[in-house]
Each structure stands twice: as C-alpha cells, then as structure tokens.
C-alpha atoms as a PDB file:
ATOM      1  CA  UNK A   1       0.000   0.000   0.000  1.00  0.00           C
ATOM      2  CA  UNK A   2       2.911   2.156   0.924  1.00  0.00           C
ATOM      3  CA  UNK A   3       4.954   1.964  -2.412  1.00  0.00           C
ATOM      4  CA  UNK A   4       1.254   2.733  -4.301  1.00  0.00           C
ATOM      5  CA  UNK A   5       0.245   5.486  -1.745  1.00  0.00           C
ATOM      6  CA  UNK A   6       4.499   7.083  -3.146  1.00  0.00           C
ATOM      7  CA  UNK A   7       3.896   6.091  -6.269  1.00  0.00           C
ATOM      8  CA  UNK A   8       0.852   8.142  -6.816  1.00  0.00           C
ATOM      9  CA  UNK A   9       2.615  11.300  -4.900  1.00  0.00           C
ATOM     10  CA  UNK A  10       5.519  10.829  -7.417  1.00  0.00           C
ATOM     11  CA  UNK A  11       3.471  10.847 -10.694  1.00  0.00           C
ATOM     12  CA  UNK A  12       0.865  13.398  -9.928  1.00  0.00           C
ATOM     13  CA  UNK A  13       3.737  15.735  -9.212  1.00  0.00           C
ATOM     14  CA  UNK A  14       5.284  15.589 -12.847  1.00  0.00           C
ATOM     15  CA  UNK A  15       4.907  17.854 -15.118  1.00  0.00           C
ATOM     16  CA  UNK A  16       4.460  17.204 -18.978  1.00  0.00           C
ATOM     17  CA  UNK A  17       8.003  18.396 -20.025  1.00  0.00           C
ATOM     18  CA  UNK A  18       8.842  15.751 -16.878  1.00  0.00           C
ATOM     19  CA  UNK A  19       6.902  13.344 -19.135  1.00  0.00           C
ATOM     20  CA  UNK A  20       9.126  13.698 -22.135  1.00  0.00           C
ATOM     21  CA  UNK A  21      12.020  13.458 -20.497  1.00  0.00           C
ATOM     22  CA  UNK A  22      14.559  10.759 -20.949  1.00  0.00           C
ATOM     23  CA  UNK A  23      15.717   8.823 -18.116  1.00  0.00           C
ATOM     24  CA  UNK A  24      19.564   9.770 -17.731  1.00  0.00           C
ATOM     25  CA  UNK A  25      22.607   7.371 -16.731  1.00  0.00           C
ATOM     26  CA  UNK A  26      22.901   9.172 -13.180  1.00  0.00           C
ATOM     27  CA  UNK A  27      19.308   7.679 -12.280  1.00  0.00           C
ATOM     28  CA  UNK A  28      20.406   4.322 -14.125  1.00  0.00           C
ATOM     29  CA  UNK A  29      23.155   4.097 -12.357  1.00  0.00           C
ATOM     30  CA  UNK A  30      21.522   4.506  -9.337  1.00  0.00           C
ATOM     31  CA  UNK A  31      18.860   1.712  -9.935  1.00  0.00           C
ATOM     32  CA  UNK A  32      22.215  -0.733 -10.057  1.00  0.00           C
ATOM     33  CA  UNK A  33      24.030   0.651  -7.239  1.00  0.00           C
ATOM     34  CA  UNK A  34      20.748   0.110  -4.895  1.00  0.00           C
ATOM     35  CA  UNK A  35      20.431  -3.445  -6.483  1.00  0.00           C
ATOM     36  CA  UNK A  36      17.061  -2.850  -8.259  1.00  0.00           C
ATOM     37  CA  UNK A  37      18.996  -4.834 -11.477  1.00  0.00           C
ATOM     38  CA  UNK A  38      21.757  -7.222 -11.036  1.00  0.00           C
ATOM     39  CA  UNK A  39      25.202  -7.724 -13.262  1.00  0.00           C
ATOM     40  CA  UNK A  40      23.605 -11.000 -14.743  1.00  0.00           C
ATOM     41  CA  UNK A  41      22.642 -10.421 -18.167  1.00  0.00           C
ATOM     42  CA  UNK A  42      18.744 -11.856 -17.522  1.00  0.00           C
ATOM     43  CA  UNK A  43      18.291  -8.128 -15.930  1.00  0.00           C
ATOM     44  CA  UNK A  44      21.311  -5.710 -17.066  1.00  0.00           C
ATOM     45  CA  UNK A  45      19.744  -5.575 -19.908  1.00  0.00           C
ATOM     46  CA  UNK A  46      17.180  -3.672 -18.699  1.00  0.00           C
ATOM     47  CA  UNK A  47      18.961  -0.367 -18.342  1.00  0.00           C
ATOM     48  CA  UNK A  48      19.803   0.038 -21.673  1.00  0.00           C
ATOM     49  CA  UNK A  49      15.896  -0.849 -21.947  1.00  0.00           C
ATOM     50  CA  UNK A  50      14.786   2.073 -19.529  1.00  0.00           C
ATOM     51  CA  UNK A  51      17.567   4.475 -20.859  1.00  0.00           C
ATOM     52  CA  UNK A  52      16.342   4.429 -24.281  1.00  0.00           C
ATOM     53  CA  UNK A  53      12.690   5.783 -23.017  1.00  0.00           C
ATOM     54  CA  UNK A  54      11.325   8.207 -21.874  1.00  0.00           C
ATOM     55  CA  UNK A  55       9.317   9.112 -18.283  1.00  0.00           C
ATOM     56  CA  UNK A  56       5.885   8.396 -19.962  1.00  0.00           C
ATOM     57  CA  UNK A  57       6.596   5.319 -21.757  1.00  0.00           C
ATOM     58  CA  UNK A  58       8.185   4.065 -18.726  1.00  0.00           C
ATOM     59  CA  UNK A  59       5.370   4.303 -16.605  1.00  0.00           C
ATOM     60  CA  UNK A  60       2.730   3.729 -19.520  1.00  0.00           C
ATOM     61  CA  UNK A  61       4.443  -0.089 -20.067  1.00  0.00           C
ATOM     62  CA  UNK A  62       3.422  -1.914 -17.134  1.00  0.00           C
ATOM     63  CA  UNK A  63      -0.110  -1.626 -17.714  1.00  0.00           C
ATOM     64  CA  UNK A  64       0.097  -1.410 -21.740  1.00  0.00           C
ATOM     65  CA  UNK A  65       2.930  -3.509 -22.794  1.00  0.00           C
ATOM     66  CA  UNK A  66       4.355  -5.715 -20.225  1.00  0.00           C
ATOM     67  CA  UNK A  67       1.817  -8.233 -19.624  1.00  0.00           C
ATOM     68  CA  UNK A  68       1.440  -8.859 -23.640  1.00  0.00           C
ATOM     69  CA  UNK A  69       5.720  -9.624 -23.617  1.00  0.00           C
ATOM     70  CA  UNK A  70       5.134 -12.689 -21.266  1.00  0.00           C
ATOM     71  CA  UNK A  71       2.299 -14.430 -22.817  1.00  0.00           C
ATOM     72  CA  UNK A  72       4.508 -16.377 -25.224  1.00  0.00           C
ATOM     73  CA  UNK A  73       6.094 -17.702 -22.133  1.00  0.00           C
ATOM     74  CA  UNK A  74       3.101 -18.447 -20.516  1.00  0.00           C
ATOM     75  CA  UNK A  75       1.801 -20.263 -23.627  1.00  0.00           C
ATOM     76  CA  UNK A  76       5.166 -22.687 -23.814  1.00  0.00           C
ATOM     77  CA  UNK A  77       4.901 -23.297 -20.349  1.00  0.00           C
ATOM     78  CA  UNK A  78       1.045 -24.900 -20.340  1.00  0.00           C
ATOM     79  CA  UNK A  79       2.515 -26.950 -23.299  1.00  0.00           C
ATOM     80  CA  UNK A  80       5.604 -28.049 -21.256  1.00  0.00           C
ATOM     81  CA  UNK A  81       2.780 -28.709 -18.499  1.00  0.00           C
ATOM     82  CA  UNK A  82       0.611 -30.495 -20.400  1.00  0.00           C
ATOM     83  CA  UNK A  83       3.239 -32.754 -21.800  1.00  0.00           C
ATOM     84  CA  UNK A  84       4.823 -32.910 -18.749  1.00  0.00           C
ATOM     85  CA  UNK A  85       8.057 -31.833 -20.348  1.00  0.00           C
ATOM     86  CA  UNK A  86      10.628 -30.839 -17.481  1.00  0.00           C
ATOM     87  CA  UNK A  87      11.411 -27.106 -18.148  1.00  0.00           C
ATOM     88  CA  UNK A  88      13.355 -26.228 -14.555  1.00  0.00           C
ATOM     89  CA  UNK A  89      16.828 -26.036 -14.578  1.00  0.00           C
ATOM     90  CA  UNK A  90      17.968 -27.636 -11.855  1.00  0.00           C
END
C-alpha cells in the first residue's frame, strides 16, 4: 500500500516536459548501485531498456505492454505442463 500510496505522490507531481524526459545514466546508475537490477545479463539488460525511453513510456508499459511480452512464455509453459516436459533447470 505504501509503495502505491508514493507512487501516486511521485506521478501526480510531474509535469508534462517531466513526461518527455529521458531517463539519464545518473538515475540508471543509481537503480544498479541500490540493487534494483543485477550484473547477470537476464536483468542488465534492462537499463539500456529504460535508458532508451522516456518518463511516460516508462510508466505507460506496465499496464500497456508488459503483460502482452510474457504471454509467449506463458503459452510454452502450459505446453511443457501439459506434456509434462521438465522445463526447470535444476
């Protein structure tokens, strides 16, 4: 509740030049030096993902875009399920 209570403070405090804005490598840098993404390449890759967007898209792409990137995973794992087709690296 807390981190939606902030979040709402934060984004009905920006501007619309805030919205165009492009995230810059002091607030990347930041997100790794507070751990929010690791070194491993399964979530560096995600700064070079935020850097190229702006403030808007950013927070437009949970609710717009992100669920529709995992569905292709979701559909290969019922089909692993179904088969019963080990898919856990263990």
């Amino acid at each position: 509740m807390a981190v939606g209570e902030r979040t709402r403070e934060i984004v009905s405090q920006l501007t619309f030049e805030d919205m165009k804005r492009n995230v810059n490598e002091v607030d990347l840098m930041k997100i790794r030096e507070e751990g929010g993404v690791t070194s491993q390449k399964d979530s560096v890759w995600l700064l070079e993902f935020w850097g190229s967007k702006d403030i808007a898209g950013l927070l437009l792409m949970p609710p717009t875009r992100h669920v529709m990137l995992h569905l292709n995973d979701c559909c290969k794992w019922k089909e692993k399920i179904r088969t019963r087709t080990k898919f856990f690296l263990i």
